[in-house]
PDB file of N, CA and C in Angstrom:
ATOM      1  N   UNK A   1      86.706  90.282  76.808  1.00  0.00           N
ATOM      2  CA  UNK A   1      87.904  90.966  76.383  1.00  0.00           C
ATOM      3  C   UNK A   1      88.081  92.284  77.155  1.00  0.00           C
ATOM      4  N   UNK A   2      86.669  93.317  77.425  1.00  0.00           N
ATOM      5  CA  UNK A   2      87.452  94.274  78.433  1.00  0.00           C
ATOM      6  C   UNK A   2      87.479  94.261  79.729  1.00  0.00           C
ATOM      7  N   UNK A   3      87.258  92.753  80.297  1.00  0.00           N
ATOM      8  CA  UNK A   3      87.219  92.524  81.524  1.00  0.00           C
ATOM      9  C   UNK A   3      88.984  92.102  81.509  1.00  0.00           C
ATOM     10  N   UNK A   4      89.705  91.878  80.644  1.00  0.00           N
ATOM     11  CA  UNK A   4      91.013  91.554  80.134  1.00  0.00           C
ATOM     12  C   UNK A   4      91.746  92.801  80.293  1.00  0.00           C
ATOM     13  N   UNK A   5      91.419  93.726  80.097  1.00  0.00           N
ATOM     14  CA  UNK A   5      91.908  95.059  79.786  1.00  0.00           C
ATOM     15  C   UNK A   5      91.738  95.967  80.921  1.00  0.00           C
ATOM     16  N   UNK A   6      90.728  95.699  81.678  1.00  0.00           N
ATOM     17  CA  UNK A   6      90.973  95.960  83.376  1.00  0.00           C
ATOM     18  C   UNK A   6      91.549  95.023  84.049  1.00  0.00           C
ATOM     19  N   UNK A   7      91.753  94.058  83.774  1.00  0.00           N
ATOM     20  CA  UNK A   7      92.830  93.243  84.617  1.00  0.00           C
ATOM     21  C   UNK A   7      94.018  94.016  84.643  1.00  0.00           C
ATOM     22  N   UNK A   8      94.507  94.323  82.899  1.00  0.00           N
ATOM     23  CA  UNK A   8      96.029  94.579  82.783  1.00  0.00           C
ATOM     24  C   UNK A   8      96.439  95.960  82.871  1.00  0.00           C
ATOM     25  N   UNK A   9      95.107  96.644  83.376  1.00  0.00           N
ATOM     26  CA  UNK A   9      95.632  97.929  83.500  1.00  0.00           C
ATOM     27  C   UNK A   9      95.244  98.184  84.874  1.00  0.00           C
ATOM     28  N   UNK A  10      94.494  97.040  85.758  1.00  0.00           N
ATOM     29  CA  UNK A  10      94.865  97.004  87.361  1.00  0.00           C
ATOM     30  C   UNK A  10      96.279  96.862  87.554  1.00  0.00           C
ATOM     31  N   UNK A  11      96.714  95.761  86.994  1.00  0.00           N
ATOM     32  CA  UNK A  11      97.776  95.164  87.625  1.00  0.00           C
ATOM     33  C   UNK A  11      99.264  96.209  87.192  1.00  0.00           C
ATOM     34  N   UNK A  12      99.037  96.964  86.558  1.00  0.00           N
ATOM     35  CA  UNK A  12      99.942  98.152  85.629  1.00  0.00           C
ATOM     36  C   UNK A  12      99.823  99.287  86.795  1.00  0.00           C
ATOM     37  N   UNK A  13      98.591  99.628  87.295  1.00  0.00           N
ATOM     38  CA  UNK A  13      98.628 100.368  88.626  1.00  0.00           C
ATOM     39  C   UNK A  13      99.109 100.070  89.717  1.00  0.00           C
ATOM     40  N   UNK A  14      98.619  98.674  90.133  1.00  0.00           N
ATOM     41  CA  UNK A  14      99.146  98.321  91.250  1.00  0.00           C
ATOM     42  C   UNK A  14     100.710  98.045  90.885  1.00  0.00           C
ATOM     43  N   UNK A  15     101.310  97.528  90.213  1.00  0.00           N
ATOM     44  CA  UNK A  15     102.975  97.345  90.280  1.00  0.00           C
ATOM     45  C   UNK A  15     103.486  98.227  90.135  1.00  0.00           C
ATOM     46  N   UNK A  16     103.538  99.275  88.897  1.00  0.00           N
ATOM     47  CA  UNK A  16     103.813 100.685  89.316  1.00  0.00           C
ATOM     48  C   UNK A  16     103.846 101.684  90.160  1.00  0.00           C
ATOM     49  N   UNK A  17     103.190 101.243  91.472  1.00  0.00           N
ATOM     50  CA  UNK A  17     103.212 102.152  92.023  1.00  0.00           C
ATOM     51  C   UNK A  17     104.383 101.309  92.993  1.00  0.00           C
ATOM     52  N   UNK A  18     104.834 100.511  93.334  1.00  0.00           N
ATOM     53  CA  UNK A  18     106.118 100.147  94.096  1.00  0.00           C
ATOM     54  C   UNK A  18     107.104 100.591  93.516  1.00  0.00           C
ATOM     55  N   UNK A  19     107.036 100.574  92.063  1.00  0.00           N
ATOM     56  CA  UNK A  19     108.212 100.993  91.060  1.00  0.00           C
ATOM     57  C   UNK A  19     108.487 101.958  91.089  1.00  0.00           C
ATOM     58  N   UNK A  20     107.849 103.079  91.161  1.00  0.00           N
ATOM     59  CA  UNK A  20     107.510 104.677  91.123  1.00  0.00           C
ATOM     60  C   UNK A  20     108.494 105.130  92.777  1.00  0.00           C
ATOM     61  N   UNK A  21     107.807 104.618  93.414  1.00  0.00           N
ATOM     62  CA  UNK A  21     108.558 104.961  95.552  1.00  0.00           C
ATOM     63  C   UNK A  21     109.357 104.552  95.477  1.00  0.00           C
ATOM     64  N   UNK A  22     110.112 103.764  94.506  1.00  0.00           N
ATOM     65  CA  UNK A  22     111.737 102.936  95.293  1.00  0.00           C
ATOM     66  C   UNK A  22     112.193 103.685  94.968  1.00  0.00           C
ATOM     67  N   UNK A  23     113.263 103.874  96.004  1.00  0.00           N
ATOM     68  CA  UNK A  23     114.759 104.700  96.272  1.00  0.00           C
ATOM     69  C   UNK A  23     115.706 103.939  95.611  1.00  0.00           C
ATOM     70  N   UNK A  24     116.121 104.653  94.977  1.00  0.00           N
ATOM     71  CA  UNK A  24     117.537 104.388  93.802  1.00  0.00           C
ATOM     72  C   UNK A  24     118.292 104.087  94.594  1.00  0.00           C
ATOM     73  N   UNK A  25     119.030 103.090  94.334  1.00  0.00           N
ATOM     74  CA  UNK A  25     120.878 102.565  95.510  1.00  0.00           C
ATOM     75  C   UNK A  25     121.658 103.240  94.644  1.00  0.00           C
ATOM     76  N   UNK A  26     122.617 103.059  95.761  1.00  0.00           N
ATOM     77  CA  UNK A  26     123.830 103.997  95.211  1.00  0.00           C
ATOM     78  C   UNK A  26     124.628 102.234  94.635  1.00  0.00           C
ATOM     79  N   UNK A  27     125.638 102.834  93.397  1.00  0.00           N
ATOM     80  CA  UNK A  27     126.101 101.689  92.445  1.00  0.00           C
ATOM     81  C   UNK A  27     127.441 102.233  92.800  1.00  0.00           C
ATOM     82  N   UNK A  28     127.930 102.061  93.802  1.00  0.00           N
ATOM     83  CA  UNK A  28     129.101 102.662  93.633  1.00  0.00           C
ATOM     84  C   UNK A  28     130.272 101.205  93.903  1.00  0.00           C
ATOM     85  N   UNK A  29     129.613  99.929  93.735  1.00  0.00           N
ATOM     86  CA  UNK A  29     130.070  98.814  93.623  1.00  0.00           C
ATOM     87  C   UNK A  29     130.532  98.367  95.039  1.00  0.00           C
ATOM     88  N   UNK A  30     130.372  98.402  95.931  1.00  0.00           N
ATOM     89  CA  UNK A  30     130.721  98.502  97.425  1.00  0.00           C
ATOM     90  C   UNK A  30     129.783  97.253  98.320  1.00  0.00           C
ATOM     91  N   UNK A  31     128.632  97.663  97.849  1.00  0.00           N
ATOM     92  CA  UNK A  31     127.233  96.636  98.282  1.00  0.00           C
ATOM     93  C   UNK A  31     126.930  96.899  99.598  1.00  0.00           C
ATOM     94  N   UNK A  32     127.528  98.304 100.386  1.00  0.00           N
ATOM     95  CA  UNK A  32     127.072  98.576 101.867  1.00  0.00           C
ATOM     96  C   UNK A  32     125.519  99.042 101.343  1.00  0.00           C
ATOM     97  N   UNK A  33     124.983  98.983 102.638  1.00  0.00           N
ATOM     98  CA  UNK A  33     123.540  99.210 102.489  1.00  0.00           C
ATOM     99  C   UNK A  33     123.720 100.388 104.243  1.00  0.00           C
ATOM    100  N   UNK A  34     124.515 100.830 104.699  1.00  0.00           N
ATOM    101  CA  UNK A  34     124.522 101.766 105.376  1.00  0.00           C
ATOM    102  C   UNK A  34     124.900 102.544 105.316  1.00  0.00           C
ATOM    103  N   UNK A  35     124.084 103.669 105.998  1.00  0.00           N
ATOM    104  CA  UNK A  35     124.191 105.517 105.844  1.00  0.00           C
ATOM    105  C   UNK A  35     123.819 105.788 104.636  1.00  0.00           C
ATOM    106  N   UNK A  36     123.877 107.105 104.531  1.00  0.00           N
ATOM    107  CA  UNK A  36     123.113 107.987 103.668  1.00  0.00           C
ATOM    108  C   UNK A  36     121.772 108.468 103.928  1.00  0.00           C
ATOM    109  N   UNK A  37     120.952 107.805 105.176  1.00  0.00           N
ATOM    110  CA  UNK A  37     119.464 107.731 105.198  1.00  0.00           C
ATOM    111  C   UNK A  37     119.266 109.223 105.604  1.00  0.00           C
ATOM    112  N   UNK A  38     118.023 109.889 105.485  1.00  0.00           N
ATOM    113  CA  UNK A  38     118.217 110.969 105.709  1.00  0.00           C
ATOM    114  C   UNK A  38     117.368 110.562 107.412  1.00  0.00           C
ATOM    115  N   UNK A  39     117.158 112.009 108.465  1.00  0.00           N
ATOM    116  CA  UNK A  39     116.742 111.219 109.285  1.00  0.00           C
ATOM    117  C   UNK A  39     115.242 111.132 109.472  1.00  0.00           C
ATOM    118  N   UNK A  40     114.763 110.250 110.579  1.00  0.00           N
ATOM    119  CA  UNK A  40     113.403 109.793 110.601  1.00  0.00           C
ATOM    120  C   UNK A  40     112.437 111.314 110.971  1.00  0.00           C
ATOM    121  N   UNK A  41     111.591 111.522 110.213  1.00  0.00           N
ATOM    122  CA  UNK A  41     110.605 112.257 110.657  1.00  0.00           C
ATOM    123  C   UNK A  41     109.694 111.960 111.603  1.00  0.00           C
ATOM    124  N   UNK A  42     109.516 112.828 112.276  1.00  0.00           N
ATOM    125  CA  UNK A  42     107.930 112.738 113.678  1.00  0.00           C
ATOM    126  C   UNK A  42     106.583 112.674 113.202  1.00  0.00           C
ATOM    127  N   UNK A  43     105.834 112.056 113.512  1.00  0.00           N
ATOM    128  CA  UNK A  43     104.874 111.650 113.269  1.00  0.00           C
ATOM    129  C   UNK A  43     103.685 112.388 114.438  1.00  0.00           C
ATOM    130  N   UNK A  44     104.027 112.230 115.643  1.00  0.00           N
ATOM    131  CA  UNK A  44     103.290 112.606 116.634  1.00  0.00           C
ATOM    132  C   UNK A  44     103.448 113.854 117.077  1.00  0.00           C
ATOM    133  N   UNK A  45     103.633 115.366 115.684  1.00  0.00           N
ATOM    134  CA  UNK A  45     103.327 116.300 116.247  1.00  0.00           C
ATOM    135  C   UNK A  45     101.972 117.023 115.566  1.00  0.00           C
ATOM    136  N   UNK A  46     100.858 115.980 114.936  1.00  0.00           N
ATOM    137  CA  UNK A  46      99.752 116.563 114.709  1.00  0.00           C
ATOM    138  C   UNK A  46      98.813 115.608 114.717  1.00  0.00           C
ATOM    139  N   UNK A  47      99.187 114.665 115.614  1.00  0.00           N
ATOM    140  CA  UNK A  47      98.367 113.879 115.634  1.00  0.00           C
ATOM    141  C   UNK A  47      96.960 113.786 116.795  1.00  0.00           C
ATOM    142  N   UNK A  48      97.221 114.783 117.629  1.00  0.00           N
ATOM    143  CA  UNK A  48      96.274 115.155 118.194  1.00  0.00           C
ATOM    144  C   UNK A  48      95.274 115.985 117.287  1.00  0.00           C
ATOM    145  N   UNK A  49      95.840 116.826 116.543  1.00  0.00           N
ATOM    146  CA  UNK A  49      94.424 117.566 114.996  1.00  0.00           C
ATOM    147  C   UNK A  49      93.803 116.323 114.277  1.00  0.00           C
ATOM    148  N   UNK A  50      94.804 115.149 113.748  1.00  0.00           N
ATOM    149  CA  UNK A  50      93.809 113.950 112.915  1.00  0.00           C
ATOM    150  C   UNK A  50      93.015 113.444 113.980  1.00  0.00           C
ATOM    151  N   UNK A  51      93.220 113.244 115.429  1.00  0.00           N
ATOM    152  CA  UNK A  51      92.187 112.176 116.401  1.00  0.00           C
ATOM    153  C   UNK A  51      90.683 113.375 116.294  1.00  0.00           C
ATOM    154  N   UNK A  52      91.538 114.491 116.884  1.00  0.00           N
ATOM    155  CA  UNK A  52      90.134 115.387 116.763  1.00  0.00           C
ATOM    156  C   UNK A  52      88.950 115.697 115.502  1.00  0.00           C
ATOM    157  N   UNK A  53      89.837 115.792 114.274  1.00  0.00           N
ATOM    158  CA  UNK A  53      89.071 116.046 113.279  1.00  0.00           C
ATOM    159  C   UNK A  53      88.604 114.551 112.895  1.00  0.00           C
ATOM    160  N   UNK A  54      89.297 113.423 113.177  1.00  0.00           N
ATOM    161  CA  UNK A  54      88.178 112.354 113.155  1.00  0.00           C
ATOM    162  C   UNK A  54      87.260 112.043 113.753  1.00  0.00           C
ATOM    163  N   UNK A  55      87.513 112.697 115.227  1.00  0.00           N
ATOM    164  CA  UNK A  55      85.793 112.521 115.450  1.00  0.00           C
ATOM    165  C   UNK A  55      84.962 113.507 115.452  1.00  0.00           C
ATOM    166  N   UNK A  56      84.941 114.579 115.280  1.00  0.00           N
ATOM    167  CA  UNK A  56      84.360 115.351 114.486  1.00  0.00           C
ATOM    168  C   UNK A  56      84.195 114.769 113.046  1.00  0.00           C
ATOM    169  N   UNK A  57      84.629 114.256 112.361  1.00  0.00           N
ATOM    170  CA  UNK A  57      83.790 113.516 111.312  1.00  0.00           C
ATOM    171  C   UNK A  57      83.056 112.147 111.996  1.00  0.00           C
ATOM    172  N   UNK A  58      83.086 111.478 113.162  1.00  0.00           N
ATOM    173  CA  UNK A  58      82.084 110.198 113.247  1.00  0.00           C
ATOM    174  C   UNK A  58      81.126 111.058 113.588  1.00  0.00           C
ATOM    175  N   UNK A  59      80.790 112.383 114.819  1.00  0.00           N
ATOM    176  CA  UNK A  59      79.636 112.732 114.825  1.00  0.00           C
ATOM    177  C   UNK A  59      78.973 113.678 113.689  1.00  0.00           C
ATOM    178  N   UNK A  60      79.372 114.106 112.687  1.00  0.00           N
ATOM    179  CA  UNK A  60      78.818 114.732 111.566  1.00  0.00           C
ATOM    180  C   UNK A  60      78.287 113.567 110.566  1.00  0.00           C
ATOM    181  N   UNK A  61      78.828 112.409 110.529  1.00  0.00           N
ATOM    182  CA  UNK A  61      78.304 110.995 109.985  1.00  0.00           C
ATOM    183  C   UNK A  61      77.228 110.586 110.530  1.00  0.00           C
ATOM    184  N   UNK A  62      77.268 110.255 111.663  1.00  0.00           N
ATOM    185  CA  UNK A  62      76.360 110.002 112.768  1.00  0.00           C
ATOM    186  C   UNK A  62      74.872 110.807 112.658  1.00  0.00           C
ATOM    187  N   UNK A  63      75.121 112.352 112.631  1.00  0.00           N
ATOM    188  CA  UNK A  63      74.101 113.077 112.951  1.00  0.00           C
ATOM    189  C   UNK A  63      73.139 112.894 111.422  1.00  0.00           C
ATOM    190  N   UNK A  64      73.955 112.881 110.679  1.00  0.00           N
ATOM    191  CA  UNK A  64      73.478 112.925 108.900  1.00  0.00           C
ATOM    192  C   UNK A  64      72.622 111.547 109.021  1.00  0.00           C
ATOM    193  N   UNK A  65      73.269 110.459 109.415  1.00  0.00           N
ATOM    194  CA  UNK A  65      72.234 109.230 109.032  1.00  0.00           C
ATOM    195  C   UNK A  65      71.697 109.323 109.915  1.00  0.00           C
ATOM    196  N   UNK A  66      70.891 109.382 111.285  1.00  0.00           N
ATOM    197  CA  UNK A  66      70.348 109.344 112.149  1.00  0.00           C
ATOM    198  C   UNK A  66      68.928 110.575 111.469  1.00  0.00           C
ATOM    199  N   UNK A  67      69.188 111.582 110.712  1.00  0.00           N
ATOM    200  CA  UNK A  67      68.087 112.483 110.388  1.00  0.00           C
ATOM    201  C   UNK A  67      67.550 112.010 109.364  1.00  0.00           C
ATOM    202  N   UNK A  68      68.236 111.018 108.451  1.00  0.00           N
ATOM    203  CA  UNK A  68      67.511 110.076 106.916  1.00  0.00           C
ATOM    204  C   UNK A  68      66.924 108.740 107.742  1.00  0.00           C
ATOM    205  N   UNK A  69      67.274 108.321 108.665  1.00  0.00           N
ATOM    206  CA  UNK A  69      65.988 107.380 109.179  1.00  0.00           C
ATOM    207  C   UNK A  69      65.043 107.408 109.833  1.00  0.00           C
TER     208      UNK A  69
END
């Protein structure tokens, strides 16, 4: 029974959270699905800080298990 009760409160997380991000349509009875979008954001102006600070985390990973074996 509470293997029942983590099922239904997985599946309450996982669907909710699509429910939660959707963007409301506009009802204005029309049924266009264009404009309004706001515009696309950039992605590739810090993405040189995540490559770096990720590897700076593989060698701080690296160095940590290499001193426990």
């Amino acid at each position: 029974m509470k293997n029942l009760y983590k099922i239904y409160i997985l599946a309450f997380v996982l669907l909710s959270d699509v429910m939660l991000f959707a963007q409301p349509g506009d009802d204005d009875g029309t049924g266009g699905l264009e404009g309004g979008d706001p515009p696309a954001a950039p992605i590739n102006g810090k993405l040189i800080w995540l490559a770096l600070v990720g590897i700076v985390f593989v060698f701080y990973y690296l160095s940590t298990k290499r001193q426990k074996a």
